[in-house]
N, C-alpha and C. Protein backbone atom coordinates (compact mmCIF):
# COMPACT_ATOMS: atom_id res chain seq x y z
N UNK A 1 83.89 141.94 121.21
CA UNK A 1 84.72 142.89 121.91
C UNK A 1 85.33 142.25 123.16
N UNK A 2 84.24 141.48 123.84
CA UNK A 2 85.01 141.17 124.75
C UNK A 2 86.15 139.91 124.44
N UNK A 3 86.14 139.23 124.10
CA UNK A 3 87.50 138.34 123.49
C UNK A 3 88.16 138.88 123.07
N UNK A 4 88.64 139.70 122.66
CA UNK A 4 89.39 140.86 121.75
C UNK A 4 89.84 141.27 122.96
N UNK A 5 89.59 141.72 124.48
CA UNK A 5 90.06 142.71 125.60
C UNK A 5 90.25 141.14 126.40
N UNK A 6 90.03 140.34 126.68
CA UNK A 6 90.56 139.31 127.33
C UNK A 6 91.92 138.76 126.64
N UNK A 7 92.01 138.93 125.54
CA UNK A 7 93.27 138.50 124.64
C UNK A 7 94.48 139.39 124.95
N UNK A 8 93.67 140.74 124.96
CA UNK A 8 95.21 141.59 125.53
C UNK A 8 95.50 141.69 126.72
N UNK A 9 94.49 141.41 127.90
CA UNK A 9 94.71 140.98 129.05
C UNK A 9 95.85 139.61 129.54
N UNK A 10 95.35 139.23 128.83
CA UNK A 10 96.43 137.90 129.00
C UNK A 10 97.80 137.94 127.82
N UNK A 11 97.51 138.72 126.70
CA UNK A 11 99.46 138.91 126.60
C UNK A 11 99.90 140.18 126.80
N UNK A 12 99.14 140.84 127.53
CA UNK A 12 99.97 141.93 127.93
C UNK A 12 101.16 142.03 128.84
N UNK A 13 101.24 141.26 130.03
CA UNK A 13 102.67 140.88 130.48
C UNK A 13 103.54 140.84 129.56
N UNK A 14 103.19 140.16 128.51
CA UNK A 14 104.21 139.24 127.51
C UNK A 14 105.11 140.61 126.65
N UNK A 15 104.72 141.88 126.62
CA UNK A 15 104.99 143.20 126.32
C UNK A 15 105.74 144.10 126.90
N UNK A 16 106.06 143.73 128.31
CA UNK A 16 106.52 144.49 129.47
C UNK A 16 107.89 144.62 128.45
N UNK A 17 108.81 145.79 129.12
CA UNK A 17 110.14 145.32 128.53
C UNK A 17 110.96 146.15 129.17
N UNK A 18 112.34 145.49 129.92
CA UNK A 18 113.28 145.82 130.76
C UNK A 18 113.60 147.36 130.80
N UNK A 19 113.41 147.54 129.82
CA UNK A 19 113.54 149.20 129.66
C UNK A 19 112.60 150.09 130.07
N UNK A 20 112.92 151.08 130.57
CA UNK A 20 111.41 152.17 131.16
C UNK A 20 112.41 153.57 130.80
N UNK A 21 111.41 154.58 130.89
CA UNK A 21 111.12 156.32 130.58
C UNK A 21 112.12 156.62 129.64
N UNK A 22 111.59 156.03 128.76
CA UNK A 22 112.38 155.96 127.14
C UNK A 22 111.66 158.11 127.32
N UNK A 23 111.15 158.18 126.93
CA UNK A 23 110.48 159.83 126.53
C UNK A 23 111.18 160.84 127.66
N UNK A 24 111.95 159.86 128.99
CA UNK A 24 112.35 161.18 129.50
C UNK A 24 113.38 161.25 129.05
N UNK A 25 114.64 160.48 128.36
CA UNK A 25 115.60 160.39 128.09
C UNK A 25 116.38 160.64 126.05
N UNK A 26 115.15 160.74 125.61
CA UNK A 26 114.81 160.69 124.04
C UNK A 26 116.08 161.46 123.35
N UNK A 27 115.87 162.61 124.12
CA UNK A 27 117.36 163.67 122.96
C UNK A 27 118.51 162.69 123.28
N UNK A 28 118.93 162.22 124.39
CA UNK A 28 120.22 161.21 124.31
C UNK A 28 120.19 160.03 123.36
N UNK A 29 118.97 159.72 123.98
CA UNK A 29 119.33 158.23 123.26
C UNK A 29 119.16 158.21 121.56
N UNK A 30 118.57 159.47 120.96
CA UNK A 30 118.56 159.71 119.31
C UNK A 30 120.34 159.67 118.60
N UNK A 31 120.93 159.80 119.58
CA UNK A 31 122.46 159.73 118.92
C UNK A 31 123.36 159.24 119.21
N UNK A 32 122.73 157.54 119.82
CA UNK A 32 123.67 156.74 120.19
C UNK A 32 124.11 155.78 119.11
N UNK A 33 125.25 155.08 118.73
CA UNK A 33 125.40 154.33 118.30
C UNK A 33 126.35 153.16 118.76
N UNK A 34 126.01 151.99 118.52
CA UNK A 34 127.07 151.05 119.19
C UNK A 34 128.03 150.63 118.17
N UNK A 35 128.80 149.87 118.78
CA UNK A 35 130.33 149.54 118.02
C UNK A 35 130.20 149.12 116.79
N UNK A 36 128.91 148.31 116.36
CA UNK A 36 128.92 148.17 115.13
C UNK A 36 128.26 149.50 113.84
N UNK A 37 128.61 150.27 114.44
CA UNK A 37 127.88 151.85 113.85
C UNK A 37 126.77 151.44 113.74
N UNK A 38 125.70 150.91 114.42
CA UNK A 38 124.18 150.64 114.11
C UNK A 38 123.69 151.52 114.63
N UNK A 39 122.74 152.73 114.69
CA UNK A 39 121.79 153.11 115.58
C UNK A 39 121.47 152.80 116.43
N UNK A 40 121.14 152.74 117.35
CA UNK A 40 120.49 152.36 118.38
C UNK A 40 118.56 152.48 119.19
N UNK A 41 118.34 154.09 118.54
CA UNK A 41 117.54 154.36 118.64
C UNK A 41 115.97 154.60 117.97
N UNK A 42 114.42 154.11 117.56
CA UNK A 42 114.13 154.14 116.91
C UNK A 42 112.67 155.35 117.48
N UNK A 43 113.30 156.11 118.45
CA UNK A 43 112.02 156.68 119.34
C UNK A 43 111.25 155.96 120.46
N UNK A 44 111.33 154.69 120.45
CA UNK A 44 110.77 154.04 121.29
C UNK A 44 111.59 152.81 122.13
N UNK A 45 112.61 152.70 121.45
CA UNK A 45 113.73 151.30 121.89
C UNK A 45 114.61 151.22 123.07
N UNK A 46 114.67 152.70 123.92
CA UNK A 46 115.84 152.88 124.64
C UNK A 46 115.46 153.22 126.13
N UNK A 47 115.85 153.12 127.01
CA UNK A 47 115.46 153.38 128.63
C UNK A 47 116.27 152.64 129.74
N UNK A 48 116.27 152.96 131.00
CA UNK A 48 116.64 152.87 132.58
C UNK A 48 116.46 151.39 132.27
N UNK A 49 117.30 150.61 132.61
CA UNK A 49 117.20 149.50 133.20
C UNK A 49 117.40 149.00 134.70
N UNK A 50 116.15 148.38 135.38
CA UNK A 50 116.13 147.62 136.47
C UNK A 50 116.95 147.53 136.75
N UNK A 51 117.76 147.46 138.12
CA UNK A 51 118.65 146.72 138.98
C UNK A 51 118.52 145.41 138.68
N UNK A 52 117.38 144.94 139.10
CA UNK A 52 116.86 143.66 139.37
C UNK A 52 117.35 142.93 137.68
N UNK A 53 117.44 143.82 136.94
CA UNK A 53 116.87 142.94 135.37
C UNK A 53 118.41 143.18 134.84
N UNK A 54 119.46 143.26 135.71
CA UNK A 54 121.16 143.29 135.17
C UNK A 54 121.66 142.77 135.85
N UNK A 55 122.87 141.54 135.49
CA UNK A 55 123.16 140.76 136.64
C UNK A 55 125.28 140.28 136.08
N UNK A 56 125.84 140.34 136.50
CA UNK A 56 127.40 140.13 136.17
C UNK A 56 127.52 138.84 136.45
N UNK A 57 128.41 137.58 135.38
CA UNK A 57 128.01 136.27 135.59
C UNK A 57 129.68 136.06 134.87
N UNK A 58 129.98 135.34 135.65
CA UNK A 58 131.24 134.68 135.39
C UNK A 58 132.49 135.92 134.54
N UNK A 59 131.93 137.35 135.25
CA UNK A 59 132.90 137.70 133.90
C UNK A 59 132.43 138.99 133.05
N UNK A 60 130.80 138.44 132.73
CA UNK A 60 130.48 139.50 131.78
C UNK A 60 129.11 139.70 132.34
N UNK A 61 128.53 140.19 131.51
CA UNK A 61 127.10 141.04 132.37
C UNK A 61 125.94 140.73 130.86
N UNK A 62 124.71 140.21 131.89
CA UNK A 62 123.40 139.83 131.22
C UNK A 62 122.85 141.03 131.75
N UNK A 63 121.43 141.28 130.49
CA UNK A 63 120.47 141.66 130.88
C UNK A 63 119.17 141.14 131.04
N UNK A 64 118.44 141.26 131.63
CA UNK A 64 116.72 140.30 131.44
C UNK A 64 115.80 141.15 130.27
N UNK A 65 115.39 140.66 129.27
CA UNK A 65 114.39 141.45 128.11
C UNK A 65 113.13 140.38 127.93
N UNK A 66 112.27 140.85 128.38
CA UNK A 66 111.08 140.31 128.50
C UNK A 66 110.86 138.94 128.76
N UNK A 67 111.65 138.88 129.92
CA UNK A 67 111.50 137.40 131.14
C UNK A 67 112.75 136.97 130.58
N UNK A 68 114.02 137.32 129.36
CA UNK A 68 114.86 136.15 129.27
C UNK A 68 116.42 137.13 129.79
N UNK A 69 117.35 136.26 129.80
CA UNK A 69 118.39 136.46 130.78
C UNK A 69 119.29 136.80 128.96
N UNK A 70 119.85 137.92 128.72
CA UNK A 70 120.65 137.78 127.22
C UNK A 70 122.37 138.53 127.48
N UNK A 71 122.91 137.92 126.91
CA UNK A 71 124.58 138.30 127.31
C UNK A 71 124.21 139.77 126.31
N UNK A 72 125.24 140.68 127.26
CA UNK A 72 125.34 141.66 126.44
C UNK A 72 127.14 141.92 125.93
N UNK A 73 127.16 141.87 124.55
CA UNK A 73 128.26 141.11 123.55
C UNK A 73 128.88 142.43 123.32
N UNK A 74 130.40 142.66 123.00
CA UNK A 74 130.90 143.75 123.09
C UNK A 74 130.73 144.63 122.38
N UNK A 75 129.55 144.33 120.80
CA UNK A 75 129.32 145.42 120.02
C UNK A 75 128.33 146.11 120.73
N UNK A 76 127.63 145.70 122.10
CA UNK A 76 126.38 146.27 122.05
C UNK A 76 126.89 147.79 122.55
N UNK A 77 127.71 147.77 123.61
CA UNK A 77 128.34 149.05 124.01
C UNK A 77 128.68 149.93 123.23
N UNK A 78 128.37 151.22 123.55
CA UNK A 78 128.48 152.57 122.83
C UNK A 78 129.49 152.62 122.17
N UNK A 79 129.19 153.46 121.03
CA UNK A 79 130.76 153.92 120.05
C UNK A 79 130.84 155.16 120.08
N UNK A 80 129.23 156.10 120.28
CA UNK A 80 129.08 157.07 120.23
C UNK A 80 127.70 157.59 121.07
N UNK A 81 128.18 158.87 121.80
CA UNK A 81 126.64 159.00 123.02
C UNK A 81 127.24 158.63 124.62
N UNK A 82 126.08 159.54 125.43
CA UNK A 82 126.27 159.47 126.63
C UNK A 82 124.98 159.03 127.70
N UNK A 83 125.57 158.79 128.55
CA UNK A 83 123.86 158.21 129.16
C UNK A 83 123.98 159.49 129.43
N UNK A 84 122.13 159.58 129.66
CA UNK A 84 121.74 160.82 130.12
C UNK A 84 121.94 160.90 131.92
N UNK A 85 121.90 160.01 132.61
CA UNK A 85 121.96 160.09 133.92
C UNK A 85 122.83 158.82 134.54
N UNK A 86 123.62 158.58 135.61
CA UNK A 86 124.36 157.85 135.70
C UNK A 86 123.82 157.00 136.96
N UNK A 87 122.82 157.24 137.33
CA UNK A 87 121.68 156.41 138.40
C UNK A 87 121.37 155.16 138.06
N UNK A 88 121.50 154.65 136.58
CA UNK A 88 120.87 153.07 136.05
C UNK A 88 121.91 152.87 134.90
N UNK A 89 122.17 151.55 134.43
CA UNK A 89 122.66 151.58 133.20
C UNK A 89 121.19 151.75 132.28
N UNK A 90 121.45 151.70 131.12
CA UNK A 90 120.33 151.87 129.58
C UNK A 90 120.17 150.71 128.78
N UNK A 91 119.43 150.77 128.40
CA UNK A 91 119.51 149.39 127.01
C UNK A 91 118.63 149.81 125.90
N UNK A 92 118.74 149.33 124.81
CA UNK A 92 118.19 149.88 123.55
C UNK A 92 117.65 148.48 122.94
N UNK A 93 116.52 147.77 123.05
CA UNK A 93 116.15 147.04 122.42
C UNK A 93 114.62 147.38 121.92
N UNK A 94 115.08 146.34 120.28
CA UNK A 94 113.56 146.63 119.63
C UNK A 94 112.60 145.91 119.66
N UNK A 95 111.46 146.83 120.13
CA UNK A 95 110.17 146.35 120.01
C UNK A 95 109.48 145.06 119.70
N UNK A 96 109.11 144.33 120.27
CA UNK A 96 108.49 142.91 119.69
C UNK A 96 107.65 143.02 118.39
N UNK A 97 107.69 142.54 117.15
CA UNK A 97 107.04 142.44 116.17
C UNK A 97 106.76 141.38 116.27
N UNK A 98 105.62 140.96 115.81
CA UNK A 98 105.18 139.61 115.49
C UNK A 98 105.50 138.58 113.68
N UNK A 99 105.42 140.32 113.34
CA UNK A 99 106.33 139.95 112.00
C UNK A 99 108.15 139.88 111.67
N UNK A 100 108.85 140.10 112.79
CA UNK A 100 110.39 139.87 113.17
C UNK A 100 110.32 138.99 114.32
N UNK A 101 110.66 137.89 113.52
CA UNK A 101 110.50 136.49 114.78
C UNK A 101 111.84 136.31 115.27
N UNK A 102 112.65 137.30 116.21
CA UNK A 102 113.79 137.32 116.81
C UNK A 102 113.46 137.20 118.62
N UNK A 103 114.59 136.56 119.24
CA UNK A 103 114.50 136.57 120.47
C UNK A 103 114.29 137.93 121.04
N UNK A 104 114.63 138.09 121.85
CA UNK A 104 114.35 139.55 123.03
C UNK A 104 116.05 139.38 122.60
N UNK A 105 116.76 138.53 123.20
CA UNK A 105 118.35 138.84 123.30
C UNK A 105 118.83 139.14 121.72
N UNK A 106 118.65 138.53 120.17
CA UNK A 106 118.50 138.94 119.28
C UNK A 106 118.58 140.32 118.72
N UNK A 107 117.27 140.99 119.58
CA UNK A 107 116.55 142.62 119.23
C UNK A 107 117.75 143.63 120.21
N UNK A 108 118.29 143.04 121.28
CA UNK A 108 119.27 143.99 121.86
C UNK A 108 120.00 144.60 121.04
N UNK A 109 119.93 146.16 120.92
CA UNK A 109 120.88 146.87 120.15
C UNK A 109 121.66 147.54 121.06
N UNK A 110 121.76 148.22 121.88
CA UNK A 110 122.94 149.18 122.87
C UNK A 110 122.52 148.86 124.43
N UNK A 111 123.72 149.00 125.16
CA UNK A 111 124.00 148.82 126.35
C UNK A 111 124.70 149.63 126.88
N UNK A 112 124.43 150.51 127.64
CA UNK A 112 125.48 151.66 128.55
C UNK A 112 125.38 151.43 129.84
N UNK A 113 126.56 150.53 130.44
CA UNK A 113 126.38 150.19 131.65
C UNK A 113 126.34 151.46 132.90
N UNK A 114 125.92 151.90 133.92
CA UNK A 114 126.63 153.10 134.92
C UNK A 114 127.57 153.01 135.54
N UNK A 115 128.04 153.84 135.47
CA UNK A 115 129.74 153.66 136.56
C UNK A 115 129.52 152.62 137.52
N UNK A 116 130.74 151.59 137.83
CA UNK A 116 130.61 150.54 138.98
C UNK A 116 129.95 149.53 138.42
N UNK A 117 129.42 148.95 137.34
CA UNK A 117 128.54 147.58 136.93
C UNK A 117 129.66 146.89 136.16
């Protein structure tokens, strides 16, 4: 047991993810879709993004998803849907699987920047 709770101790950082209070925001983010008509939402994928973790670079605008810096590409933006609050932009990325060996920037599905970013 105890190796088993030291193991998730030490990759639990590795889990964090740029996104937060996905559950307060849930009825919005169930009917977003981005430019490539993909879904966006899978119940758990979508939330407030950090100040700190969005940054405008030569032009276009990164986000940070679990420590990495990922361009956000023009399909990621909405086709359909509204942010629920205009205090943060949103991001919709999926969940780390260990069995979907994709980057963090990869798993980015939607981006709704807030007015002014």
């Amino acid at each position: 047991m105890k190796p088993l709770l030291a193991g998730f101790l030490i990759l639990w950082p590795f889990g964090l993810q740029a996104q937060e209070h996905h559950e307060r925001h849930h009825a919005h983010y169930q009917n977003w879709v981005n430019q490539q008509d993909r879904g966006c939402c899978n119940d758990q994928d979508c939330g407030e993004l950090r100040e700190e973790d969005e940054r405008n670079t030569r032009g276009s605008v990164e986000v940070r998803i679990e420590g990495e810096w990922c361009a956000v590409q023009s399909f990621h933006y909405l086709k359909r849907g509204n942010a629920p609050d205009w205090a943060s932009s949103h991001v919709c990325v999926l969940k780390h699987n260990s069995a979907l060996s994709k980057s963090a920037c990869e798993r980015l599905l939607c981006y709704q920047p807030k007015p002014g970013t």
